[in-house]
Protein backbone atom coordinates (compact mmCIF):
# COMPACT_ATOMS: atom_id res chain seq x y z
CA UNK A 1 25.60 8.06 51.17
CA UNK A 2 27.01 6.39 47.96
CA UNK A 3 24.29 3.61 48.20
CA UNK A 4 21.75 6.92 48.18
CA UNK A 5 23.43 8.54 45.26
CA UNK A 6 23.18 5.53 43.48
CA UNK A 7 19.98 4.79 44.46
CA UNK A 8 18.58 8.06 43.04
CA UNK A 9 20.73 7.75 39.99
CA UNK A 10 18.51 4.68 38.85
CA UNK A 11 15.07 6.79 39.56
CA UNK A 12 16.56 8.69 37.20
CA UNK A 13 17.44 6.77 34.81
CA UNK A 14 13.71 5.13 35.08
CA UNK A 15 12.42 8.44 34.83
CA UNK A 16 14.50 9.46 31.80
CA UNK A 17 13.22 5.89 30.22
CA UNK A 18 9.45 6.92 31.26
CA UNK A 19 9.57 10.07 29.68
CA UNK A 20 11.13 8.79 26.53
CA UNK A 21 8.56 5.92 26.36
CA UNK A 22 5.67 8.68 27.02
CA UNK A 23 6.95 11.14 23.90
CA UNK A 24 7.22 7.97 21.22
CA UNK A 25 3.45 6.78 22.26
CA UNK A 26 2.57 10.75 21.90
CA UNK A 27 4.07 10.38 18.71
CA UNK A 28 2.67 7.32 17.33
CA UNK A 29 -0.92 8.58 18.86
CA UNK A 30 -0.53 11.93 16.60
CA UNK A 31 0.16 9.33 13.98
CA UNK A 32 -2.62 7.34 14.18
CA UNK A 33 -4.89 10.52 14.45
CA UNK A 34 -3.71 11.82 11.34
CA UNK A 35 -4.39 8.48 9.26
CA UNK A 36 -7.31 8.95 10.53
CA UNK A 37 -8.49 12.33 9.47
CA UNK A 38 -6.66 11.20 6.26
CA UNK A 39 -8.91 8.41 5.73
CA UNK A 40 -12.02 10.01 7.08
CA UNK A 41 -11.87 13.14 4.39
CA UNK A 42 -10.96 10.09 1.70
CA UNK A 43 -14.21 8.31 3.14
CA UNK A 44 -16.10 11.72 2.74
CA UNK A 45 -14.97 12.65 -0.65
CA UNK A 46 -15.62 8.82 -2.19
CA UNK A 47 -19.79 9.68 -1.14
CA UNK A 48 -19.17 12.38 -4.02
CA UNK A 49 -17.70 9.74 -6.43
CA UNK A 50 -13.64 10.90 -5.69
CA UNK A 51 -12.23 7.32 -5.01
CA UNK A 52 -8.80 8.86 -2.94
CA UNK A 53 -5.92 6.29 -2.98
CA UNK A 54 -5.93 6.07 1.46
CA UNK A 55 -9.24 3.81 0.40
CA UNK A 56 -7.91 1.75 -2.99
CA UNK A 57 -4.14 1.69 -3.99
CA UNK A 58 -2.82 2.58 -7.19
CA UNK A 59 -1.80 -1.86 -8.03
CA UNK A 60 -5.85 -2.43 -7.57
CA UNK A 61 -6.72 0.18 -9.65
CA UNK A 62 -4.32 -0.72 -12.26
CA UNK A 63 -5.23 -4.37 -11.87
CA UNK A 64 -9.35 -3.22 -12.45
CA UNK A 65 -8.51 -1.16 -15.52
CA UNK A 66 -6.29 -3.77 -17.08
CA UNK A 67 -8.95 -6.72 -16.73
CA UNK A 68 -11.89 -3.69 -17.69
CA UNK A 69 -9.69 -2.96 -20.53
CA UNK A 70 -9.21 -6.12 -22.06
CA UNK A 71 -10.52 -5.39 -25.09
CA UNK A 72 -8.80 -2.49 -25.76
CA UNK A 73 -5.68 -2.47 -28.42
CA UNK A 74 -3.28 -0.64 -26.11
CA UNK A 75 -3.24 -0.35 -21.95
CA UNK A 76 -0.85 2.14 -20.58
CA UNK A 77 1.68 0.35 -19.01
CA UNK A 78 2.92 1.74 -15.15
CA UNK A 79 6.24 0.64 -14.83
CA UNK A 80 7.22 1.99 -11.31
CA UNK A 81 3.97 0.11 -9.93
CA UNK A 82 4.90 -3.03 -11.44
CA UNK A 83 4.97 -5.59 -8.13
């Protein structure tokens, strides 16, 4: 009887484990689907000339402008981007 207690206490303790494991993939699945959608509207919206920041981040932008901009007197300076 006690080995048949215990025996069932460890199914359920595997099956507690299972359905933990099953929830975080869920999770990271929803995840991944929204990046997606993010980065597919960002992909749509750069065909009408609206680069979105999923597709180039902020540092390369800044890094374009400031060797575009060489000439200039003054570049505005970012300091919370600064790497």
């Amino acid at each position: 009887m006690v080995h048949e207690i215990n025996r069932m206490h460890a199914q359920i303790d595997s099956f507690m484990m299972i359905n933990e494991d099953i929830q975080h993939n869920q999770r990271r699945i929803e995840e991944c689907k929204d990046t997606f959608e993010i980065l597919v509207a960002a992909f749509l919206h750069a065909q009408d000339g609206v680069i979105q920041p999923q597709l180039i981040p902020i540092a390369k932008i800044k890094d374009t402008m400031s060797r575009e901009c060489a000439g200039w007197t003054r570049f505005p300076i970012f300091p919370s981007l600064e790497l």
